[in-house]
Protein backbone atom coordinates (compact mmCIF):
# COMPACT_ATOMS: atom_id res chain seq x y z
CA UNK A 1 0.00 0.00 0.00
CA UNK A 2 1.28 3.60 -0.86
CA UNK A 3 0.87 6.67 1.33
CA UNK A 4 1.89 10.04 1.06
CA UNK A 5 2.86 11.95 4.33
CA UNK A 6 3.61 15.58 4.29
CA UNK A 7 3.98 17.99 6.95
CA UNK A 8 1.51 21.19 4.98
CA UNK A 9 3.21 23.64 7.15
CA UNK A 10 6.84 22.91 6.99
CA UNK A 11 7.38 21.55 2.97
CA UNK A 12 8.69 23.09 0.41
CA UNK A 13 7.23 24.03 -2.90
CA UNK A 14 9.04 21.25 -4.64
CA UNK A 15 7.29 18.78 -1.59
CA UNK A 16 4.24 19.65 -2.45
CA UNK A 17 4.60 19.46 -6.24
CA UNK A 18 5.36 15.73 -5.87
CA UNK A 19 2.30 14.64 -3.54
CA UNK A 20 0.27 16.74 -5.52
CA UNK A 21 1.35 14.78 -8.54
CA UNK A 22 1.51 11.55 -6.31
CA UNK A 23 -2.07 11.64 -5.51
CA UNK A 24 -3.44 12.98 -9.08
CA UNK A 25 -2.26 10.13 -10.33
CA UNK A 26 -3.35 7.45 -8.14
CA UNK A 27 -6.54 9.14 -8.60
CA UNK A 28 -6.65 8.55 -12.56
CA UNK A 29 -5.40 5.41 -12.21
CA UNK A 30 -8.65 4.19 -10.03
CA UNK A 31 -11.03 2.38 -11.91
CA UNK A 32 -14.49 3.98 -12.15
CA UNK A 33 -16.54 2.16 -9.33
CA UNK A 34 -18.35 4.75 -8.08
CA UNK A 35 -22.09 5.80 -8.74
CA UNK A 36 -22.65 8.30 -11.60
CA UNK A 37 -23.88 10.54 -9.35
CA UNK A 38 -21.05 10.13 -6.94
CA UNK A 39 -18.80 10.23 -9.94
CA UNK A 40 -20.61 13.66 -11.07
CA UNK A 41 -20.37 15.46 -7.13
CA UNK A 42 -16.24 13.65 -7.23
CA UNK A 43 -15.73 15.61 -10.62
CA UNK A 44 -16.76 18.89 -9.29
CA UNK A 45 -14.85 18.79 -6.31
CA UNK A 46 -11.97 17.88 -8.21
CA UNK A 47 -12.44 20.85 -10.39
CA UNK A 48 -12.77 23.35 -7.41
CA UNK A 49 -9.10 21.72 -6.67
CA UNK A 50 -7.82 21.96 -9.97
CA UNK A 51 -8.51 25.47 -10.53
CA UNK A 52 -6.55 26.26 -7.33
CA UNK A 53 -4.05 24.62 -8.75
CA UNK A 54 -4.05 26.94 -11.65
CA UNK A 55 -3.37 29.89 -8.88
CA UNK A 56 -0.36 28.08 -7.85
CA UNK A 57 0.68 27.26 -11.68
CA UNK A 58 -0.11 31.27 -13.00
CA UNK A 59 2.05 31.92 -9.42
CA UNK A 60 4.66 30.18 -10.69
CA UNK A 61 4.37 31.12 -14.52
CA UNK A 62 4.43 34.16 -13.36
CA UNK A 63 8.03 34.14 -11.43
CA UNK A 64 9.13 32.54 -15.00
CA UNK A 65 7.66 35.19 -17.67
CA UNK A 66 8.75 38.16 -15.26
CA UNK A 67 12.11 37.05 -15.05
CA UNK A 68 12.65 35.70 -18.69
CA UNK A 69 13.93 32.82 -17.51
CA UNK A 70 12.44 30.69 -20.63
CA UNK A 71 15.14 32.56 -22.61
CA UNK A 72 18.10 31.65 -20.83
CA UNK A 73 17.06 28.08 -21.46
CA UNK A 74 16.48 28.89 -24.88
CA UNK A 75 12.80 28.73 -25.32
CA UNK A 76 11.79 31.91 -27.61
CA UNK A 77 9.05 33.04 -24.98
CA UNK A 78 7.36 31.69 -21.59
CA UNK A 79 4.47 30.07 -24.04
CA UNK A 80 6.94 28.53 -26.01
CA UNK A 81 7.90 27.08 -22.99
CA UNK A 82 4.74 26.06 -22.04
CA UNK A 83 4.11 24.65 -25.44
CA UNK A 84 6.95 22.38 -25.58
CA UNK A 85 7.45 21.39 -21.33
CA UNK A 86 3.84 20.87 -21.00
CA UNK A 87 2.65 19.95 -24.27
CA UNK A 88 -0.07 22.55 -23.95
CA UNK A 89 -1.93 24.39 -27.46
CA UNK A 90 -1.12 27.84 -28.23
CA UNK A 91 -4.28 29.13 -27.14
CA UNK A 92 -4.13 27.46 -23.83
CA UNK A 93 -0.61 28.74 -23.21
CA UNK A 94 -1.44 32.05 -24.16
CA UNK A 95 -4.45 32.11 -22.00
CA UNK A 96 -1.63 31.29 -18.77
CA UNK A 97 0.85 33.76 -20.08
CA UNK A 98 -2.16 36.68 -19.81
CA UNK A 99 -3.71 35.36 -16.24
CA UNK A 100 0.03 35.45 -14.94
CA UNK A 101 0.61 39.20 -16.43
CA UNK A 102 -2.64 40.15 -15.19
CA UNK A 103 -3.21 38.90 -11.38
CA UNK A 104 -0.19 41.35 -9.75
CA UNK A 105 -2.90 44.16 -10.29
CA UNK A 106 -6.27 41.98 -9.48
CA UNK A 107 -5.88 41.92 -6.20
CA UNK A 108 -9.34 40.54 -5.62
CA UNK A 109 -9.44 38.17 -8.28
CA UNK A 110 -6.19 36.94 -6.96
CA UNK A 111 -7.45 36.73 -3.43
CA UNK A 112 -10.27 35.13 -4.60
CA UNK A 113 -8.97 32.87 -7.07
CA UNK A 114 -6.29 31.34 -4.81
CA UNK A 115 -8.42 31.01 -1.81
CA UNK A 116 -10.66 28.63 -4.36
CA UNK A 117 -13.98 30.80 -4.07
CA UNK A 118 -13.01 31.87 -8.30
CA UNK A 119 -13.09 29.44 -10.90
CA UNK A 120 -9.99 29.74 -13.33
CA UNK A 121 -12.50 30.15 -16.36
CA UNK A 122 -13.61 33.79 -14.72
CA UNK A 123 -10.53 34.50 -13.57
CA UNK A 124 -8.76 33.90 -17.00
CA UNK A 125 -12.29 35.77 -18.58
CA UNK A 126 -11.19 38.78 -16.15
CA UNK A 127 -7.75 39.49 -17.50
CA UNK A 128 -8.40 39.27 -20.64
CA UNK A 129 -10.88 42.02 -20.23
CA UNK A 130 -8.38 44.25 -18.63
CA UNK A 131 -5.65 43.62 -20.57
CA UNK A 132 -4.55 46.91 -22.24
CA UNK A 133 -6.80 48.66 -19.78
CA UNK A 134 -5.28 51.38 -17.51
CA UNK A 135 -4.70 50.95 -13.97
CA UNK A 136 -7.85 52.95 -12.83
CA UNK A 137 -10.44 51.44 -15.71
CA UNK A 138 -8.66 47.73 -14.77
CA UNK A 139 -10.00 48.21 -11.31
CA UNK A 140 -13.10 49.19 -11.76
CA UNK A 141 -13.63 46.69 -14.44
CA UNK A 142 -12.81 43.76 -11.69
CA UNK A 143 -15.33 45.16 -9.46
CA UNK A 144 -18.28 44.92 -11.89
CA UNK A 145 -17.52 41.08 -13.49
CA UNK A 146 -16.51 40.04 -9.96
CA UNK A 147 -20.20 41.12 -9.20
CA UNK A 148 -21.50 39.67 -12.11
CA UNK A 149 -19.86 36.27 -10.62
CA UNK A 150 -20.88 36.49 -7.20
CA UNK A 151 -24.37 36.57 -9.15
CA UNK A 152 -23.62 33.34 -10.54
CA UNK A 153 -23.44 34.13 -14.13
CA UNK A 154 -21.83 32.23 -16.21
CA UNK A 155 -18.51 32.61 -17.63
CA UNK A 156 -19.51 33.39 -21.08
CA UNK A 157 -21.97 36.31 -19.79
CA UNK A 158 -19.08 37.44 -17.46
CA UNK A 159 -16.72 37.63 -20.92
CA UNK A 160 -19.81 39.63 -23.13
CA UNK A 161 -19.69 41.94 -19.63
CA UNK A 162 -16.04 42.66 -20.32
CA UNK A 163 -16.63 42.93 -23.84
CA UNK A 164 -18.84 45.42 -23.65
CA UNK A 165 -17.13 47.10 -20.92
CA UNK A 166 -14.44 47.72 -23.74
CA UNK A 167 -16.40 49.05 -25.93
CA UNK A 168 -17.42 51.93 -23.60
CA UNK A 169 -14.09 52.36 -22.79
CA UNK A 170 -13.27 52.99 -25.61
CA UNK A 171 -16.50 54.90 -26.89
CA UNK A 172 -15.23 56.98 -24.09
CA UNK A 173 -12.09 57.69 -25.06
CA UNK A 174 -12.77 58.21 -28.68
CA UNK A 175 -11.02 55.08 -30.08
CA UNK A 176 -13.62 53.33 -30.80
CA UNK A 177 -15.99 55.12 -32.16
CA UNK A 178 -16.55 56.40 -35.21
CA UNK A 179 -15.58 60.57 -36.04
CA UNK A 180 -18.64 62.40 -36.42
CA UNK A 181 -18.00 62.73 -40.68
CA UNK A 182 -18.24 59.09 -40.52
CA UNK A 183 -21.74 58.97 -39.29
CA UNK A 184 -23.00 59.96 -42.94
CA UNK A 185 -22.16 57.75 -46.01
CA UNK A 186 -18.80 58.23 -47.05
CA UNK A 187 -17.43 58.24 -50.30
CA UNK A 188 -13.52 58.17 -49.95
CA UNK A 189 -11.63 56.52 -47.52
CA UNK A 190 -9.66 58.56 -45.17
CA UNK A 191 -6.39 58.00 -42.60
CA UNK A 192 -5.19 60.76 -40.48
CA UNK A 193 -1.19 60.44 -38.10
CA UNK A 194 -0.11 62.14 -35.24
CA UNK A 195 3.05 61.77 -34.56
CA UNK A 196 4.45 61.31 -30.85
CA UNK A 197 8.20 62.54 -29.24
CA UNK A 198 9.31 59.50 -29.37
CA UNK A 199 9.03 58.90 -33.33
CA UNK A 200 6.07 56.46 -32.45
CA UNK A 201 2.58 57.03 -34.19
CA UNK A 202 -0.99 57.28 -33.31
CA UNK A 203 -3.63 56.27 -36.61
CA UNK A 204 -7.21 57.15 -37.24
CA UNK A 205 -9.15 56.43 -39.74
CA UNK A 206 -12.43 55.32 -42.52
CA UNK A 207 -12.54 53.08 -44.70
CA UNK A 208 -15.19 52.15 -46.73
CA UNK A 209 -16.89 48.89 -47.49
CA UNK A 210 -15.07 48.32 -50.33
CA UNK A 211 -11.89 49.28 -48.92
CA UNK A 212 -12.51 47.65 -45.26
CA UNK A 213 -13.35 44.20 -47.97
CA UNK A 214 -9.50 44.91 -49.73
CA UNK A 215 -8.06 45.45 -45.96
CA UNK A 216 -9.53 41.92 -44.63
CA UNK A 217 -9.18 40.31 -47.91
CA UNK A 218 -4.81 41.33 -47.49
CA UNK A 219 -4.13 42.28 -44.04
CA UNK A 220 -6.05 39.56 -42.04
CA UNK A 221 -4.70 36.05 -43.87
CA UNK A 222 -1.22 37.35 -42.26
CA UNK A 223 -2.36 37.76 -38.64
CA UNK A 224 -2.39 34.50 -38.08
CA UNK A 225 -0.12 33.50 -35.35
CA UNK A 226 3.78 32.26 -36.29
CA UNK A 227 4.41 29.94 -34.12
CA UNK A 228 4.70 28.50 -30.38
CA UNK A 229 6.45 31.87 -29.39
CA UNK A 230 4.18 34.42 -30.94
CA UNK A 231 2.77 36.22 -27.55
CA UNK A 232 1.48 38.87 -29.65
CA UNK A 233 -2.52 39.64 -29.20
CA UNK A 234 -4.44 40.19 -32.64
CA UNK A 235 -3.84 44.02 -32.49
CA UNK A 236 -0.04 43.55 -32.59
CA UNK A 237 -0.30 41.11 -34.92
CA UNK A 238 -2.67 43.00 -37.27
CA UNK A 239 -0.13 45.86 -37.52
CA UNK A 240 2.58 43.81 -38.07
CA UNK A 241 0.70 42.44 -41.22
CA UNK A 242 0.47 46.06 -42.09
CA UNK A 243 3.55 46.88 -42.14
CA UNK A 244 4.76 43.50 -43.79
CA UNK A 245 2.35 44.25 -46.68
CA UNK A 246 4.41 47.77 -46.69
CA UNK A 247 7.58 46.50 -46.58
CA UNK A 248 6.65 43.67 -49.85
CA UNK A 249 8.17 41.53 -46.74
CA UNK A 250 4.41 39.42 -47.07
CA UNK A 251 5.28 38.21 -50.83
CA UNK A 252 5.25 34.71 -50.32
CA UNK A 253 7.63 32.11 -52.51
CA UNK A 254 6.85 30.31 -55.46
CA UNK A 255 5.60 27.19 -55.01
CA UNK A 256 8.49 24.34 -54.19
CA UNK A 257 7.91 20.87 -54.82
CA UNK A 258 10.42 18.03 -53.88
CA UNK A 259 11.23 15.11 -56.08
CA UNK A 260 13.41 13.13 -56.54
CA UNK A 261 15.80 12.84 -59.97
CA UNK A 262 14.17 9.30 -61.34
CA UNK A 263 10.45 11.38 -61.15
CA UNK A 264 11.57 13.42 -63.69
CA UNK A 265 12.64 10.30 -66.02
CA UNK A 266 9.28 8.35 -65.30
CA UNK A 267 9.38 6.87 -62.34
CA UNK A 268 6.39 6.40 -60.08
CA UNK A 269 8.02 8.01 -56.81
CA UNK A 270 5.67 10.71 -55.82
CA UNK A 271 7.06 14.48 -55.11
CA UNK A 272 5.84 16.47 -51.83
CA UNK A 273 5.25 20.02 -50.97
CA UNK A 274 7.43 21.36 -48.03
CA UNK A 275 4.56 20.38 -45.51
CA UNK A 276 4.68 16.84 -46.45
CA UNK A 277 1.97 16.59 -48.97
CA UNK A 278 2.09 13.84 -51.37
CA UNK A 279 2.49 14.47 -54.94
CA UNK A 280 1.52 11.97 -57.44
CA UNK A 281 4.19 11.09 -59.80
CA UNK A 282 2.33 11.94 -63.18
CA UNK A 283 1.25 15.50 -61.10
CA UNK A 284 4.68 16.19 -60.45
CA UNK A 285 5.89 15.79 -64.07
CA UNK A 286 3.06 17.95 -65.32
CA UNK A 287 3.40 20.95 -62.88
CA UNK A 288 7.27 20.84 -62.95
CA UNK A 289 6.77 22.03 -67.25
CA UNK A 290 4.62 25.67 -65.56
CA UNK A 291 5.98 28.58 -64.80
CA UNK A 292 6.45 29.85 -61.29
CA UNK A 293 6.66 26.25 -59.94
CA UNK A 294 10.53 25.61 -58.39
CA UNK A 295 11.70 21.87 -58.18
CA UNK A 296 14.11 20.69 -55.65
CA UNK A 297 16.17 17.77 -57.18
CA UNK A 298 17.20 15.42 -54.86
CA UNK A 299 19.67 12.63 -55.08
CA UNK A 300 18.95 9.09 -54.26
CA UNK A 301 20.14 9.98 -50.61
CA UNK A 302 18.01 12.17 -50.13
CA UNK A 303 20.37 14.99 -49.91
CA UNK A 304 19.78 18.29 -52.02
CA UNK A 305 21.82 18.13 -55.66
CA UNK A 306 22.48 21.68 -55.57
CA UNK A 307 25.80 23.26 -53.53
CA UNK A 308 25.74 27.03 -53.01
CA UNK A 309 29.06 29.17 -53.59
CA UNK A 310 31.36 29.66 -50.76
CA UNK A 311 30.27 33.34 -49.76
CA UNK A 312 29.82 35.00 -46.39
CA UNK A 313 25.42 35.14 -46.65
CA UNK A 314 23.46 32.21 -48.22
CA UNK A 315 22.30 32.82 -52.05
CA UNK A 316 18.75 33.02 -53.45
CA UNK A 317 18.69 29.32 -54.49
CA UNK A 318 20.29 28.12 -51.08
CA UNK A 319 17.39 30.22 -49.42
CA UNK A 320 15.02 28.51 -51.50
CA UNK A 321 16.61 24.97 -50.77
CA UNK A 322 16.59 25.64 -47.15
CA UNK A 323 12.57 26.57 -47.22
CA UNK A 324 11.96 23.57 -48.81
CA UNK A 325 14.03 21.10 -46.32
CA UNK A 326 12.77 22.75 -43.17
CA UNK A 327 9.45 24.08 -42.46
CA UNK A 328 10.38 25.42 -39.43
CA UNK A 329 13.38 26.87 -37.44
CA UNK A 330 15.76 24.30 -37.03
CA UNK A 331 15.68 24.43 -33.50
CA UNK A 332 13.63 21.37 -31.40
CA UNK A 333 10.49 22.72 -30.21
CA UNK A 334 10.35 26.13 -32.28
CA UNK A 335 7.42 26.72 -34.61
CA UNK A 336 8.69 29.71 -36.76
CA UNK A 337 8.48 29.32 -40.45
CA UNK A 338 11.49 28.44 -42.39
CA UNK A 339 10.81 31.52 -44.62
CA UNK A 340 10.45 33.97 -41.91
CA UNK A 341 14.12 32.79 -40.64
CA UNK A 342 17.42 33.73 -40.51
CA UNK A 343 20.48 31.27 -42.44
CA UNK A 344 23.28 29.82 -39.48
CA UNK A 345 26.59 28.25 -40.03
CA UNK A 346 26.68 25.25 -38.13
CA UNK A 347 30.20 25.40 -37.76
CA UNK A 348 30.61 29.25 -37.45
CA UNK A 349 31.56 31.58 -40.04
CA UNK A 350 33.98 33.05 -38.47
CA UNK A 351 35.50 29.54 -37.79
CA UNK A 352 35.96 29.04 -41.56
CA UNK A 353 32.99 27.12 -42.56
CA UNK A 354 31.80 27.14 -45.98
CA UNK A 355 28.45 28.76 -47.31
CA UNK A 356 27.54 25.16 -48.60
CA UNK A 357 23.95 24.26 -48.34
CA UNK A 358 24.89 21.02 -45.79
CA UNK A 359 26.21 23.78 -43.42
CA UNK A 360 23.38 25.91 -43.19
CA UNK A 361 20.06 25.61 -41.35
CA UNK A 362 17.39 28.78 -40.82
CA UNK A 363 16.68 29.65 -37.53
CA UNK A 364 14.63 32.34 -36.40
CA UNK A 365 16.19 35.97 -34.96
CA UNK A 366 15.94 34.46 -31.45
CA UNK A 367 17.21 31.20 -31.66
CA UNK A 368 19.86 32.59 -33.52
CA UNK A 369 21.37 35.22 -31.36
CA UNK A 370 20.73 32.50 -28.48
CA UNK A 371 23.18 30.12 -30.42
CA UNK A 372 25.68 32.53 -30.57
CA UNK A 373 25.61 33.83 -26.79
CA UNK A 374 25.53 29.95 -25.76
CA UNK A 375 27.78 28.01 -27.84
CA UNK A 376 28.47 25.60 -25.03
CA UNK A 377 24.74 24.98 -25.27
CA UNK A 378 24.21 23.40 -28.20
CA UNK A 379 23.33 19.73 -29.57
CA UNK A 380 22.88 18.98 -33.53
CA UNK A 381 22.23 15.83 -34.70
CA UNK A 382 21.41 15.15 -38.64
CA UNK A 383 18.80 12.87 -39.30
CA UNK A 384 18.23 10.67 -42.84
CA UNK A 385 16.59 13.38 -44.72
CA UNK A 386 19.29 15.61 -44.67
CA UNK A 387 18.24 18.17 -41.92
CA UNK A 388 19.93 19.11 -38.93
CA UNK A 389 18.15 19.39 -35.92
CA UNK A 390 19.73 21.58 -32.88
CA UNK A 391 18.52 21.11 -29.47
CA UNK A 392 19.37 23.98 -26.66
CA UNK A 393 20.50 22.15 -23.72
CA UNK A 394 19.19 23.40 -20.10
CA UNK A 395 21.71 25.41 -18.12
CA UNK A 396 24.04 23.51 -16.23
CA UNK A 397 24.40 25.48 -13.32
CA UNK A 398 20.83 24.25 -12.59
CA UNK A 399 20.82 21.11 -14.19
CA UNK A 400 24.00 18.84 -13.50
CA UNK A 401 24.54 16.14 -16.20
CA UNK A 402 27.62 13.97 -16.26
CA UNK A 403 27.69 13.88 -20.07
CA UNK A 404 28.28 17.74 -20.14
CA UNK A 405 29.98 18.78 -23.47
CA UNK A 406 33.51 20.21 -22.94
CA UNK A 407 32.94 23.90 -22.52
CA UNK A 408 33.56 26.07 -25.32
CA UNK A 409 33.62 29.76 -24.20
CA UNK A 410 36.35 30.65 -26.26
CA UNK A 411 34.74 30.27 -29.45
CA UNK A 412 34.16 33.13 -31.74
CA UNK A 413 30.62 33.87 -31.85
CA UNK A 414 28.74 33.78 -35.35
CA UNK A 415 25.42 35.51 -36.22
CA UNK A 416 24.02 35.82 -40.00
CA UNK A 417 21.41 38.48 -39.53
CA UNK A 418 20.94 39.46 -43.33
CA UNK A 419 17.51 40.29 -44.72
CA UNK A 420 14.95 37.35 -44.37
CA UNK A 421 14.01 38.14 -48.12
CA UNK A 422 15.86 36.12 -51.39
């Protein structure tokens, strides 16, 4: 018989990790012999628990994201962290991120929520609401939706609360709401700046329906999220669609597809796109005769044909190569596109290694610059299919491991940070 003992008072945080995670999972591990309405009253006891235990875990997300610890063990951001530690979707790791930003200045909802008399689901609904809110409006906002709780409505009605809440913020404000010209039908579009101290910019503007249809039908395909690491909310990410769109820097590639060499002469060995879809044979022969389509000619191996010149930044066609062997940063766990990376040396330009295409792999900006501060930190394997994958390994001043690589301090640090473009 197991038993877990543990002295509430006197244990440490780590103690009370493990019986925590000692008695969770004896508990899933019990077969389901009680009634279904015992089952049902078990379940919602369990999730009054469980959402205190997503105080503690925001608590100690919290410590992590404030510190930028996640970096120094070379995750891109805390919900990259979360993404690859915890296996959790971007949405849900977002959602932490915000509820650990947001509780040092609810000091009710914290109160509440760690004291179990909150559920996590209004808690969670309550940041988000005051997220970009001021200090003063963030208050007042907590006040009403922790009313609207105590009232027992539901989470959804609490989130249409804070909604709406916005909106009269903003109505308030005047950035929201439409400039009085606006109110009647307008026949050109219109965009006013004003221009701060700092070089920074503050935009107003109309659009009309056929030019609010051109900006969703451009601008809103790119907001889309990047990756594991993208912490940015939909506003950030909307204006940096703009200003990709502004910069060409959102002109996507041809299309690549991969064969191999005997496709071309007849064989029946289907081609793939860079995601890994399947290209019939008889497909692949018929788009690689149209224009705008680029094929990547592999060898029997595997490995790319083609061998870039030995210069210091990678060419056009090794850019194009690399897009089509990785789809992401080359790093473990990171979930940047290949296309929106930067080109690395393996073995360090400034250590004399060639700009051949089997020495280069994209990694994105932060990965990157992380390689280059910790060269000591660094594991890269190279699988069958001719890519290299690089892990970051943990710090070891936290982390002892006997099969520590020989330090390498002394090595001259190497960064490629040349446009992203070809």
């Amino acid at each position: 018989m197991r038993s877990v003992t543990i002295d509430l008072d006197g244990a440490s945080p780590g103690e009370l990790v493990e019986a925590v995670s000692a008695v969770v999972s004896e508990l899933a591990a019990r077969p389901d012999v009680e009634s279904p309405a015992a089952c049902m009253e078990l379940a919602q006891d369990l999730g009054r628990a469980l959402d205190v235990g997503e105080a503690a875990l925001a608590s100690l997300v919290g410590v992590v994201d404030r510190s930028g610890e996640a970096r120094r063990w070379g995750f891109s951001s805390t919900s990259a962290w979360l993404r690859k530690q915890l296996g959790m979707r971007s949405g849900r790791a977002g959602e932490r991120v915000l509820l650990s930003r947001q509780l040092p200045r609810l000091a009710e909802v914290g109160k509440r929520f760690t004291a179990g008399e909150l559920s996590h689901g209004y808690a969670s609904t309550i940041a988000h609401t005051v997220n970009r809110l001021n200090d003063d409006d963030a208050q007042a906002a907590q006040e009403h939706l922790l009313g609207l709780a105590e009232q027992e409505c539901s989470a959804g009605e609490v989130a249409r609360a804070g909604e709406r809440i916005r909106e009269v913020i903003a109505d308030r404000d005047g950035t929201g709401k439409p400039p009085a010209d606006a109110r009647r039908p307008f026949t050109r579009s219109w965009m006013e700046k004003s221009k701060t101290l700092d070089g920074s910019a503050w935009f107003k503007g109309w659009l009309t329906p056929e030019d609010a249809a051109a900006f969703d039908d451009i601008i809103e395909p790119l907001t889309a999220p990047t990756g594991a690491g993208d912490d940015r909310d939909h506003a950030q990410r909307r204006a940096d669609a703009l200003i990709s769109v502004l910069t060409q820097g959102h002109r996507r590639s041809t299309l690549m597809v991969i064969i191999q060499l005997e496709t071309l002469k007849g064989a029946n060995t289907p081609g793939r796109l860079p995601d890994g879809t399947p290209i019939p044979a008889a497909r692949v022969r018929q788009l690689a005769l149209n224009a705008g389509v680029s094929a990547l000619i592999l060898s029997p191996d595997g490995h790319p044909l083609y061998l870039g010149r030995t210069t210091r930044f990678a060419t056009p066609r090794q850019r194009q190569v690399l897009r089509a062997l990785y789809a992401t940063c080359a790093v473990d766990g990171c979930d940047i596109p290949s296309g929106l990376c930067e080109i690395h040396h393996l073995d360090g330009w400034k250590l004399g290694s060639p700009t051949d295409i089997d020495k280069l792999t994209p990694t994105c900006r932060f990965h990157n610059q992380w390689i280059e501060d910790n060269p000591d930190r660094v594991q890269t394997t190279h699988n069958t299919d001719g890519r290299h994958i690089i892990r970051c390994l943990p710090p070891w001043d936290t982390r002892q491991n006997p099969d520590r690589p020989q330090n390498r301090t002394n090595r001259p640090r190497e960064s490629d940070h040349q446009p992203k473009g070809p």
